[in-house]
PDB file of N, CA and C in Angstrom:
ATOM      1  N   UNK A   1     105.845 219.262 104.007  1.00  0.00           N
ATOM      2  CA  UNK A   1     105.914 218.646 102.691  1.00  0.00           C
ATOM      3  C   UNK A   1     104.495 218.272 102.254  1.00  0.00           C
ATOM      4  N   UNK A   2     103.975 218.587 100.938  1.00  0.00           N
ATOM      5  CA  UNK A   2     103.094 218.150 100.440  1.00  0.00           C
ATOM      6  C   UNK A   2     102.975 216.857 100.084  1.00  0.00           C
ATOM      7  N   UNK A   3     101.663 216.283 100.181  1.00  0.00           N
ATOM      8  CA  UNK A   3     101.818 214.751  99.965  1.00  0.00           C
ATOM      9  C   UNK A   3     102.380 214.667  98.441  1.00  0.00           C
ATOM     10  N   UNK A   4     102.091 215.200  97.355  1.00  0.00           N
ATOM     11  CA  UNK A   4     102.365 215.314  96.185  1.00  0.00           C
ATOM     12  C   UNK A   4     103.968 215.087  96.118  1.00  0.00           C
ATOM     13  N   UNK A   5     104.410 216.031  96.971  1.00  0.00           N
ATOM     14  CA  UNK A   5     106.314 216.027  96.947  1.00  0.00           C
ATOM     15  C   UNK A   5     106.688 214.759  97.511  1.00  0.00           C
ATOM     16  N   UNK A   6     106.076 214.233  98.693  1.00  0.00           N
ATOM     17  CA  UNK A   6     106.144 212.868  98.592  1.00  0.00           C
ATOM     18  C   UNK A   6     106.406 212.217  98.158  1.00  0.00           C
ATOM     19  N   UNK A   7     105.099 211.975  97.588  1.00  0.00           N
ATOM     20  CA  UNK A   7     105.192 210.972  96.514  1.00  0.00           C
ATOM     21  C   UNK A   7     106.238 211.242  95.329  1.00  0.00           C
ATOM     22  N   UNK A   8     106.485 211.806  94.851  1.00  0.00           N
ATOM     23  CA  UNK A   8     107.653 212.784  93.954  1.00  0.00           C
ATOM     24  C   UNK A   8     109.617 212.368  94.937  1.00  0.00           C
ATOM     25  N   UNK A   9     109.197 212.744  96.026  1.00  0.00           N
ATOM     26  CA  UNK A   9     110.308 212.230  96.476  1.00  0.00           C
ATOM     27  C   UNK A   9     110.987 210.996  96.926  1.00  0.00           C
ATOM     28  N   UNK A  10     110.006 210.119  97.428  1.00  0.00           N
ATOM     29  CA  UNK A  10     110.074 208.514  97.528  1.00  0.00           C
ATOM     30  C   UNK A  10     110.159 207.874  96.364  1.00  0.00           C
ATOM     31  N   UNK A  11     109.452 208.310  94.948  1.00  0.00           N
ATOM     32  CA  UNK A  11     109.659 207.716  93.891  1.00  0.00           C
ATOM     33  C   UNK A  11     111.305 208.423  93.162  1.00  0.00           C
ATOM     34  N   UNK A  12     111.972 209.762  93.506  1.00  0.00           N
ATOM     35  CA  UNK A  12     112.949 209.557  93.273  1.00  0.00           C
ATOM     36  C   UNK A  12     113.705 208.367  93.640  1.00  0.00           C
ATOM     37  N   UNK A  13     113.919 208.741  95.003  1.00  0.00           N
ATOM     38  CA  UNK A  13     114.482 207.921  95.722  1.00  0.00           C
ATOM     39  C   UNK A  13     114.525 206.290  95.528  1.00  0.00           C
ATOM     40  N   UNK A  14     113.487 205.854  95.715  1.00  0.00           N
ATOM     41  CA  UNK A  14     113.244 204.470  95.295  1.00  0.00           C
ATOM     42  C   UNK A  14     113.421 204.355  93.650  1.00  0.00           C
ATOM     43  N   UNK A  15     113.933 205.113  92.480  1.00  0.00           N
ATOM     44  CA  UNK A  15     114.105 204.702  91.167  1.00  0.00           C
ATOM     45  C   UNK A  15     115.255 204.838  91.285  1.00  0.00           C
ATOM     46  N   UNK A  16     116.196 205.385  92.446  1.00  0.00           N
ATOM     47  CA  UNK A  16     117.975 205.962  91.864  1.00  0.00           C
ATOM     48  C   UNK A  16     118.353 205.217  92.911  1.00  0.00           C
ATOM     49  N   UNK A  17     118.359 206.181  94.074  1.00  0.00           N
ATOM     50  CA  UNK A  17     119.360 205.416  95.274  1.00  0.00           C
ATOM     51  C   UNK A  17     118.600 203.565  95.706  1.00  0.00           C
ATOM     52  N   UNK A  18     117.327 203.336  95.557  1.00  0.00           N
ATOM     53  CA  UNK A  18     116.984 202.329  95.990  1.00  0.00           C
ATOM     54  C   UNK A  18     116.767 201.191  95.236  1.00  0.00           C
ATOM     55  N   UNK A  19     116.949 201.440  93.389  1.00  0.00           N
ATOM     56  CA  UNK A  19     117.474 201.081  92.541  1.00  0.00           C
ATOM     57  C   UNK A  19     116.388 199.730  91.846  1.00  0.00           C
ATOM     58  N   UNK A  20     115.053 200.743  92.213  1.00  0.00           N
ATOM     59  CA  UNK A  20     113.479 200.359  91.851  1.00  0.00           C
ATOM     60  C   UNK A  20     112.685 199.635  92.916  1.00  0.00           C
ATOM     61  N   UNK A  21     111.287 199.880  92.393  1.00  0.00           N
ATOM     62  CA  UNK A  21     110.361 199.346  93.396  1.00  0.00           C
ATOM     63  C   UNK A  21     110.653 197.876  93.402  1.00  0.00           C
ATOM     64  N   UNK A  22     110.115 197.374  94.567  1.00  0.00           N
ATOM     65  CA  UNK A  22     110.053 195.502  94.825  1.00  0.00           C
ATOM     66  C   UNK A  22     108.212 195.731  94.315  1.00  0.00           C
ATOM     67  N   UNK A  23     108.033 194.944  94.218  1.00  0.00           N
ATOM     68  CA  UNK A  23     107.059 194.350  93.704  1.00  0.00           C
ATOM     69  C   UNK A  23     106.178 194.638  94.502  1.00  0.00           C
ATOM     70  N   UNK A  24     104.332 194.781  94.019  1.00  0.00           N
ATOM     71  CA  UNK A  24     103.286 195.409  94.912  1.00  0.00           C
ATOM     72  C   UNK A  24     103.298 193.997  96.050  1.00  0.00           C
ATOM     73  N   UNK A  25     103.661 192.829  95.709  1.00  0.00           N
ATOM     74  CA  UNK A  25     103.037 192.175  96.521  1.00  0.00           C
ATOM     75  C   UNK A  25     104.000 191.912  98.076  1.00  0.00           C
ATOM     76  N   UNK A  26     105.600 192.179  97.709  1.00  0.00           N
ATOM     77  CA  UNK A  26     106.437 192.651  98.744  1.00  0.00           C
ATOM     78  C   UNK A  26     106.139 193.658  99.149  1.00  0.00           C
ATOM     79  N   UNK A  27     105.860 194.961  98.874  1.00  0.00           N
ATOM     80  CA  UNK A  27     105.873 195.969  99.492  1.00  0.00           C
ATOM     81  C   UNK A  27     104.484 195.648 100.169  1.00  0.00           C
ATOM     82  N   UNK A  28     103.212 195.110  99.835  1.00  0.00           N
ATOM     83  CA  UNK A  28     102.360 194.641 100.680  1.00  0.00           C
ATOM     84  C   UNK A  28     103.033 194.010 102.043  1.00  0.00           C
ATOM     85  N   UNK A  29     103.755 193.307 101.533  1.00  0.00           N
ATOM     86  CA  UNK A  29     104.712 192.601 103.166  1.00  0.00           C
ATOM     87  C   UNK A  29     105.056 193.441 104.060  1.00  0.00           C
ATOM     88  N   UNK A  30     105.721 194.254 103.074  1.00  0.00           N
ATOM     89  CA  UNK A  30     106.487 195.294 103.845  1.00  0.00           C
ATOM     90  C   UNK A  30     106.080 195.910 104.725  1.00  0.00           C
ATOM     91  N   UNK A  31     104.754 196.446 104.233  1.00  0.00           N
ATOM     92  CA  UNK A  31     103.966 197.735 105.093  1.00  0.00           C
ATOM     93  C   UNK A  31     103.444 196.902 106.171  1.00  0.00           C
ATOM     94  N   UNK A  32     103.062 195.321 106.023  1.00  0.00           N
ATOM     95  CA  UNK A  32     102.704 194.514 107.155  1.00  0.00           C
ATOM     96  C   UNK A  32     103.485 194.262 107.915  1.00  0.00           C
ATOM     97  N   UNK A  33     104.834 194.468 107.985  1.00  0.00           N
ATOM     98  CA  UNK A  33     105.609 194.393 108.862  1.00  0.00           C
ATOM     99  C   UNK A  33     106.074 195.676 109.536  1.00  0.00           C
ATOM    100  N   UNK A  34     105.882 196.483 108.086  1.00  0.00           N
ATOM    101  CA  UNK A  34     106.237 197.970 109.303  1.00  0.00           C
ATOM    102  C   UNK A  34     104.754 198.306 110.423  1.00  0.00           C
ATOM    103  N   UNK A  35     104.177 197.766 109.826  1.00  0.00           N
ATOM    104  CA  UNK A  35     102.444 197.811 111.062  1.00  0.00           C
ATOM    105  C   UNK A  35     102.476 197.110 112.102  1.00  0.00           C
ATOM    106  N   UNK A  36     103.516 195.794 111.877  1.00  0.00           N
ATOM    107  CA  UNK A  36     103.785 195.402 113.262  1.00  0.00           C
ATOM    108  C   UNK A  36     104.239 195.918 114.352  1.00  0.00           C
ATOM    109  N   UNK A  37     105.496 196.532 113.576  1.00  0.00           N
ATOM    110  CA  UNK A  37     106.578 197.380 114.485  1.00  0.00           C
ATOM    111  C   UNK A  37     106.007 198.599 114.660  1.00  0.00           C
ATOM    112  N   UNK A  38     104.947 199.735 114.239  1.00  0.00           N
ATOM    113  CA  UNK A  38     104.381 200.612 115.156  1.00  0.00           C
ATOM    114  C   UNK A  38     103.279 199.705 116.112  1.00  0.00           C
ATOM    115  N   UNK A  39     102.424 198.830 115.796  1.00  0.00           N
ATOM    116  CA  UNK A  39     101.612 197.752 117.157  1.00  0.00           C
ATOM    117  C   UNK A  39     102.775 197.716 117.898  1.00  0.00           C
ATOM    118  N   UNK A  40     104.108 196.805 117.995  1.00  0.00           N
ATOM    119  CA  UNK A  40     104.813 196.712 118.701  1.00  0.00           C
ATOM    120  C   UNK A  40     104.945 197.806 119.887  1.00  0.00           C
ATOM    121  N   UNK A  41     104.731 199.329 119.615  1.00  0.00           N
ATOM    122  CA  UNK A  41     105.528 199.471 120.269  1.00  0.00           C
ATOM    123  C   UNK A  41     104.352 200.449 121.029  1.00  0.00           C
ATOM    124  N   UNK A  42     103.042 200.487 120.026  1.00  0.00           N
ATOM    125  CA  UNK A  42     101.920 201.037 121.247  1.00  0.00           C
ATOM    126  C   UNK A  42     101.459 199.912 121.771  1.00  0.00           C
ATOM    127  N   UNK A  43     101.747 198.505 122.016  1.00  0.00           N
ATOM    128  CA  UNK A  43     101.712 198.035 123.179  1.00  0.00           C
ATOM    129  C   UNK A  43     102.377 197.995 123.970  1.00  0.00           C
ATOM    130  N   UNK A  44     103.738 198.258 123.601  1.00  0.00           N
ATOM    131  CA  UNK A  44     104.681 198.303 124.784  1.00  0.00           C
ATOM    132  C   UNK A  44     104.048 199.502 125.803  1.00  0.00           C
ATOM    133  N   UNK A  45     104.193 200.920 124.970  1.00  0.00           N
ATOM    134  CA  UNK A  45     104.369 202.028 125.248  1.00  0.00           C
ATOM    135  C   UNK A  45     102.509 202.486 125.852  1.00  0.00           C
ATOM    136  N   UNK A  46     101.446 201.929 125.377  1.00  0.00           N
ATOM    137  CA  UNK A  46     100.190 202.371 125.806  1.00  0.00           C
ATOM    138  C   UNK A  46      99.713 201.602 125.788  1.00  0.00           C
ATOM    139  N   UNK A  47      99.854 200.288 126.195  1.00  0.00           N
ATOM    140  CA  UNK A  47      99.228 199.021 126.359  1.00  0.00           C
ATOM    141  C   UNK A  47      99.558 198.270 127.743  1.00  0.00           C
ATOM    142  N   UNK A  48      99.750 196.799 127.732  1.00  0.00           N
ATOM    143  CA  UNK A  48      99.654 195.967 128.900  1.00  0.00           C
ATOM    144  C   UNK A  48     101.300 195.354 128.951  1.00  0.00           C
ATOM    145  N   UNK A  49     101.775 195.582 127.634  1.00  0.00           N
ATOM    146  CA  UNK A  49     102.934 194.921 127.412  1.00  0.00           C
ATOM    147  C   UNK A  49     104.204 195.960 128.190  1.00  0.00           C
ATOM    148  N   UNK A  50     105.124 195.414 128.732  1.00  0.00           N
ATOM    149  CA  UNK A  50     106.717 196.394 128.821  1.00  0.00           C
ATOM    150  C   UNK A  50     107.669 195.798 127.892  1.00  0.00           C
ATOM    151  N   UNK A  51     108.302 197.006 127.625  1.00  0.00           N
ATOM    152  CA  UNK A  51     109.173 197.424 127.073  1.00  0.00           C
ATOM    153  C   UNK A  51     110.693 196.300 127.302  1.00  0.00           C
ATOM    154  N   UNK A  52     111.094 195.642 126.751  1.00  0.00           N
ATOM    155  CA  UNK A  52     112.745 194.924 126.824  1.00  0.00           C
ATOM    156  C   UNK A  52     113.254 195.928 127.243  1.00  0.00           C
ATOM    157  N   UNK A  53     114.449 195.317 128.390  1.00  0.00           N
ATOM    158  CA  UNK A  53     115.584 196.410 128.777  1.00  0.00           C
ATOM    159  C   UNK A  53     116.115 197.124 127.157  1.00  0.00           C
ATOM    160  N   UNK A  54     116.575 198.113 127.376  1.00  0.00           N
ATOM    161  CA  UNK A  54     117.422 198.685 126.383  1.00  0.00           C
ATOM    162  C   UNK A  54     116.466 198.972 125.237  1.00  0.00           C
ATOM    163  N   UNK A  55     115.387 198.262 125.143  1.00  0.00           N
ATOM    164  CA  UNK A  55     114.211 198.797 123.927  1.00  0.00           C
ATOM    165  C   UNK A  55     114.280 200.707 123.633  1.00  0.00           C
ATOM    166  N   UNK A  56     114.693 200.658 122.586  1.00  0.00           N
ATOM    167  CA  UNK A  56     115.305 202.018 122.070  1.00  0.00           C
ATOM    168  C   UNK A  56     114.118 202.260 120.663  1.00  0.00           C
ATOM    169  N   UNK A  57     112.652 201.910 121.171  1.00  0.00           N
ATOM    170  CA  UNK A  57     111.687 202.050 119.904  1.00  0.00           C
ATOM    171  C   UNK A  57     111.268 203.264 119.563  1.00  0.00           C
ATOM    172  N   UNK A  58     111.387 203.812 118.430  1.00  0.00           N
ATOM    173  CA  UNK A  58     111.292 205.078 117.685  1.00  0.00           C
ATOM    174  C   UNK A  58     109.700 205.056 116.892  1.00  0.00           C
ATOM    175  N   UNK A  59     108.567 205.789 117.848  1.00  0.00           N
ATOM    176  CA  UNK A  59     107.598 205.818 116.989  1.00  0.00           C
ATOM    177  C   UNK A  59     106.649 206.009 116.314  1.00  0.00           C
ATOM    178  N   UNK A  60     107.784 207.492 115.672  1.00  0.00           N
ATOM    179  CA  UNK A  60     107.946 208.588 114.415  1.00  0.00           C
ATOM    180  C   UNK A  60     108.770 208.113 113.562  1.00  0.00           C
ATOM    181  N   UNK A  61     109.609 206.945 113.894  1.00  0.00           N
ATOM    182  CA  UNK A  61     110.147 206.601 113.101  1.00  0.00           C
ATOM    183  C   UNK A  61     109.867 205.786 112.400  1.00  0.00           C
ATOM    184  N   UNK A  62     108.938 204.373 112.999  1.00  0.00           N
ATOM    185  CA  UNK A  62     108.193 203.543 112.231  1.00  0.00           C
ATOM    186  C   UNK A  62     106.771 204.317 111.458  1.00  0.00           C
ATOM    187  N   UNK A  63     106.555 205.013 111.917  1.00  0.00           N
ATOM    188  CA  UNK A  63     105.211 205.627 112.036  1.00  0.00           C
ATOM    189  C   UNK A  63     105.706 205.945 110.128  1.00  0.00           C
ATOM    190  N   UNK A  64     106.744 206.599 110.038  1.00  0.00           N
ATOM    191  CA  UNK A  64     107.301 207.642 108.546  1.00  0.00           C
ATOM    192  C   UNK A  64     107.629 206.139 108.007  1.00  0.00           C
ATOM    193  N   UNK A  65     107.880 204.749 108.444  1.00  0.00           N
ATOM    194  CA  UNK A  65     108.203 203.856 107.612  1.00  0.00           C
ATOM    195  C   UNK A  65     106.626 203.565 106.976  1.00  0.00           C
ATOM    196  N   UNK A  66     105.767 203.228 107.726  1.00  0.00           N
ATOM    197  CA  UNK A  66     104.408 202.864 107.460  1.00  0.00           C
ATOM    198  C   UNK A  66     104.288 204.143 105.635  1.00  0.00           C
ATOM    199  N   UNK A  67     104.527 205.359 106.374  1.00  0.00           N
ATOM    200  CA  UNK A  67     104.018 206.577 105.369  1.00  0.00           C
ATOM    201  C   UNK A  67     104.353 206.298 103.872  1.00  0.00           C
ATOM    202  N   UNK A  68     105.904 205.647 103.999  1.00  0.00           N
ATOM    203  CA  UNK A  68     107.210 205.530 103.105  1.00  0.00           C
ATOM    204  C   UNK A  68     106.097 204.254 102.091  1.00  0.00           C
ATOM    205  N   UNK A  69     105.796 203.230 102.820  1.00  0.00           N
ATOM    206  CA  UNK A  69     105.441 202.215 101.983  1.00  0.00           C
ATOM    207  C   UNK A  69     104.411 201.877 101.329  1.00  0.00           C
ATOM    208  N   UNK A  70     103.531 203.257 101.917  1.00  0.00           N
ATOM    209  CA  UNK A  70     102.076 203.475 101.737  1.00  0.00           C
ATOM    210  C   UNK A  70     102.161 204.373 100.423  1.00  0.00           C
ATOM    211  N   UNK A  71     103.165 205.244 100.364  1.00  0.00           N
ATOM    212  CA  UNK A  71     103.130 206.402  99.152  1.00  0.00           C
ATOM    213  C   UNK A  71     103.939 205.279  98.499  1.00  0.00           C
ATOM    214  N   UNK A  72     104.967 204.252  98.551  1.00  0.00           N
ATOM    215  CA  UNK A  72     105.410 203.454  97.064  1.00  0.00           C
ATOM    216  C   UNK A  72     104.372 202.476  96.685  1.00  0.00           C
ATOM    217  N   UNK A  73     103.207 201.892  97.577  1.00  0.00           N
ATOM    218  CA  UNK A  73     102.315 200.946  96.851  1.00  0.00           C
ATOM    219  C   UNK A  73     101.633 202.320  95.939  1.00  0.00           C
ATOM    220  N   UNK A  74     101.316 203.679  96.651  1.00  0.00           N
ATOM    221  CA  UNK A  74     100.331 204.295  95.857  1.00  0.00           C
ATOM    222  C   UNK A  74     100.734 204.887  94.808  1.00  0.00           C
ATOM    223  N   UNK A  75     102.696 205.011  94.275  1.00  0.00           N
ATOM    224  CA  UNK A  75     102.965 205.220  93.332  1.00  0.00           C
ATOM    225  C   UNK A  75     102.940 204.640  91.973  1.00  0.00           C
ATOM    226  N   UNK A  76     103.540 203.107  92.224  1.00  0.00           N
ATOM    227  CA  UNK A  76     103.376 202.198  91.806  1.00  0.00           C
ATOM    228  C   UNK A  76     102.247 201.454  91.364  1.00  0.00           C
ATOM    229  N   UNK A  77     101.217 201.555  91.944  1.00  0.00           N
ATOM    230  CA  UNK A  77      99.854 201.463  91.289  1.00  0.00           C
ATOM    231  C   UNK A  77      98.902 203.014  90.889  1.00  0.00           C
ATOM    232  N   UNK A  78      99.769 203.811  90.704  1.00  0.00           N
ATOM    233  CA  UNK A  78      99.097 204.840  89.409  1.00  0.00           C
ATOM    234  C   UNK A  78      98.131 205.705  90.933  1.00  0.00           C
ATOM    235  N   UNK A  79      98.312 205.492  91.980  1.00  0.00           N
ATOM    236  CA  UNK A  79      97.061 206.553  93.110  1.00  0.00           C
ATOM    237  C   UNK A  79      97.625 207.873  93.529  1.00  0.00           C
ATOM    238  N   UNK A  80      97.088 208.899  93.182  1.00  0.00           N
ATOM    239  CA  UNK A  80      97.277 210.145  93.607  1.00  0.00           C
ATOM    240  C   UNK A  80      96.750 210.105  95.191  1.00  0.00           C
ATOM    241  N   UNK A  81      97.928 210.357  95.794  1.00  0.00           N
ATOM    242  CA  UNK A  81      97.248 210.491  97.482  1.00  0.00           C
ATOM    243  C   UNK A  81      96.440 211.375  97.821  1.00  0.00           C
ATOM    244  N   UNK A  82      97.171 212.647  97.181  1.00  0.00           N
ATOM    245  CA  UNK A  82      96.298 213.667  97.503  1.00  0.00           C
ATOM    246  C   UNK A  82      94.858 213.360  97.008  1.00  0.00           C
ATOM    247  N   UNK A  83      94.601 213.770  96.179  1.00  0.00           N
ATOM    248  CA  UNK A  83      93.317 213.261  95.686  1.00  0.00           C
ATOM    249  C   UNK A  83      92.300 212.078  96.410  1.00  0.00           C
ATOM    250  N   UNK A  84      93.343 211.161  96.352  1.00  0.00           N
ATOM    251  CA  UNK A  84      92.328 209.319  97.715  1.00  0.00           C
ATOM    252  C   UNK A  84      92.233 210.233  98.851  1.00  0.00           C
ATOM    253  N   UNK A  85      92.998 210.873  99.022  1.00  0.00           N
ATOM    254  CA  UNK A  85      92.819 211.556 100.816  1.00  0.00           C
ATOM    255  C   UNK A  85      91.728 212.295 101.043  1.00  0.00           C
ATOM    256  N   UNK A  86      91.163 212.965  99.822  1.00  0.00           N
ATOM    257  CA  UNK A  86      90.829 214.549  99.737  1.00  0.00           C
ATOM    258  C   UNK A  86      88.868 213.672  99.471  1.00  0.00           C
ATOM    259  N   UNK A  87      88.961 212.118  98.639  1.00  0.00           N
ATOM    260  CA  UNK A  87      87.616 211.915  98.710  1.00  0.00           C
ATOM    261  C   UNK A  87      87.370 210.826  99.847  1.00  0.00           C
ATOM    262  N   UNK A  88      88.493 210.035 100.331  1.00  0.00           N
ATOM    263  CA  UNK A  88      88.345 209.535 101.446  1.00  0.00           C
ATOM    264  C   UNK A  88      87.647 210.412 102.700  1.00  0.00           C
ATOM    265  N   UNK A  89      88.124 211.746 103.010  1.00  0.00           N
ATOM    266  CA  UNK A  89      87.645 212.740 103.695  1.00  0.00           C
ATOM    267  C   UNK A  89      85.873 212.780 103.663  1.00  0.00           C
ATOM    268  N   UNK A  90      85.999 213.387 102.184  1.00  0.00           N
ATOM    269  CA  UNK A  90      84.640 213.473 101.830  1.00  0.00           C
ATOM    270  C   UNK A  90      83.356 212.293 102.599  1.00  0.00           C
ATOM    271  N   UNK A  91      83.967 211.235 102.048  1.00  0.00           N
ATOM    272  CA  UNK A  91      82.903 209.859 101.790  1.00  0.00           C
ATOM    273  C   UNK A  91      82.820 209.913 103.985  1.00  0.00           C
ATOM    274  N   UNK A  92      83.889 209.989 104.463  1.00  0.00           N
ATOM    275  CA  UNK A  92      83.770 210.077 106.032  1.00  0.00           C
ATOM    276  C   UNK A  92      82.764 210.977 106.869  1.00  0.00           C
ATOM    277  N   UNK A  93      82.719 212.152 106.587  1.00  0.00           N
ATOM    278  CA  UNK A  93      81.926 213.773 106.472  1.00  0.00           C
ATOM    279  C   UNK A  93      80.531 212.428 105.850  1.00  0.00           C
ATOM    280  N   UNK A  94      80.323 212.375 104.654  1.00  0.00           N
ATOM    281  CA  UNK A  94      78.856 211.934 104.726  1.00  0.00           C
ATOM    282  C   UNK A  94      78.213 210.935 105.300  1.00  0.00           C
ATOM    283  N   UNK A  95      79.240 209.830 105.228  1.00  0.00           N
ATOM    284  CA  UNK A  95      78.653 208.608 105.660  1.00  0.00           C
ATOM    285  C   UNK A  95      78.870 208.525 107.630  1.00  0.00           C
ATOM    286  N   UNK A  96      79.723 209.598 107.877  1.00  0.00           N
ATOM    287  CA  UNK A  96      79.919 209.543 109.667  1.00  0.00           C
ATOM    288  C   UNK A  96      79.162 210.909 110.203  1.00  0.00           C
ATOM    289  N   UNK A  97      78.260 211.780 109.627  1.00  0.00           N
ATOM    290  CA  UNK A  97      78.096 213.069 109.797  1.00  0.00           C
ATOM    291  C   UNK A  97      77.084 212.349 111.601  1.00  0.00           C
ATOM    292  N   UNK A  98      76.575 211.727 111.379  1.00  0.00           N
ATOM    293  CA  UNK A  98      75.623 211.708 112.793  1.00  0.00           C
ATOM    294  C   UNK A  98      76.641 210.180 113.484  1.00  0.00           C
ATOM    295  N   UNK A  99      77.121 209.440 113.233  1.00  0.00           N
ATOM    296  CA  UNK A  99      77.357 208.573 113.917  1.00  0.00           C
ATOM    297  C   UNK A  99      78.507 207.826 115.324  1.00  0.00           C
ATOM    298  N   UNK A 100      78.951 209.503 115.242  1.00  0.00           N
ATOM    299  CA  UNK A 100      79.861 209.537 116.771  1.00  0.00           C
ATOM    300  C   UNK A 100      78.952 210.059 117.563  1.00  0.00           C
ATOM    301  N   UNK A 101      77.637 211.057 117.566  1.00  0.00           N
ATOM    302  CA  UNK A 101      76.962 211.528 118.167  1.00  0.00           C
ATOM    303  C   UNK A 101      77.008 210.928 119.857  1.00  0.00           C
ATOM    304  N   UNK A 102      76.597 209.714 120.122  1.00  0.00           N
ATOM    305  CA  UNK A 102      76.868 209.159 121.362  1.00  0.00           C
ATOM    306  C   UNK A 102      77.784 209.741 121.935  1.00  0.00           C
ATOM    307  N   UNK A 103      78.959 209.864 121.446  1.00  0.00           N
ATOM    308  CA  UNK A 103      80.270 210.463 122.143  1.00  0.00           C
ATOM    309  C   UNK A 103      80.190 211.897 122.895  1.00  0.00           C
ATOM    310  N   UNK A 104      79.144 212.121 122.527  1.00  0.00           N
ATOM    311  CA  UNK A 104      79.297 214.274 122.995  1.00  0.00           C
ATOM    312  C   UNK A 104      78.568 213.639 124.174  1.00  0.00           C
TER     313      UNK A 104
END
């Protein structure tokens, strides 16, 4: 899926079946809580923390909630993803071109 259809499809979705956006400053909540619950569960899962018996954490599944709330703040405030993605890229490429170097 293109990010474009995305965004195209979450904003169906969220104008019919979900029966409109909540407000930028909830869905700010929102995405802070879905950021918990992927932390949650790479500490469980690649960290120091274990897992609760029966912990049944999905996380591709939070991971697509994070995605979900990220394309309705960026609908809702007028941002083409594609496009933020495409100069976000850019501005990374110039301003990081030498500065992982250490790493090789």
């Amino acid at each position: 899926m293109e990010i474009s259809e995305l965004q195209k499809t979450v904003d169906q979705w969220i104008t019919g079946t979900g029966g409109g956006y909540f407000s930028p400053l909830t869905n700010t909540a929102v995405l802070a809580e879905e950021t918990g619950e992927v932390a949650r569960i790479m500490a469980r899962r690649y960290g120091d923390q274990v897992a609760k018996p029966g912990d049944k954490s999905d996380l591709a599944d939070e991971l697509a909630d994070v995605m979900w709330v990220v394309t309705a703040i960026a609908n809702q405030t007028g941002i083409d993803l594609t496009e933020a993605i495409k100069k976000n890229i850019e501005k990374k490429n110039q301003r990081d071109t030498d500065r992982f170097n250490c790493r090789q």
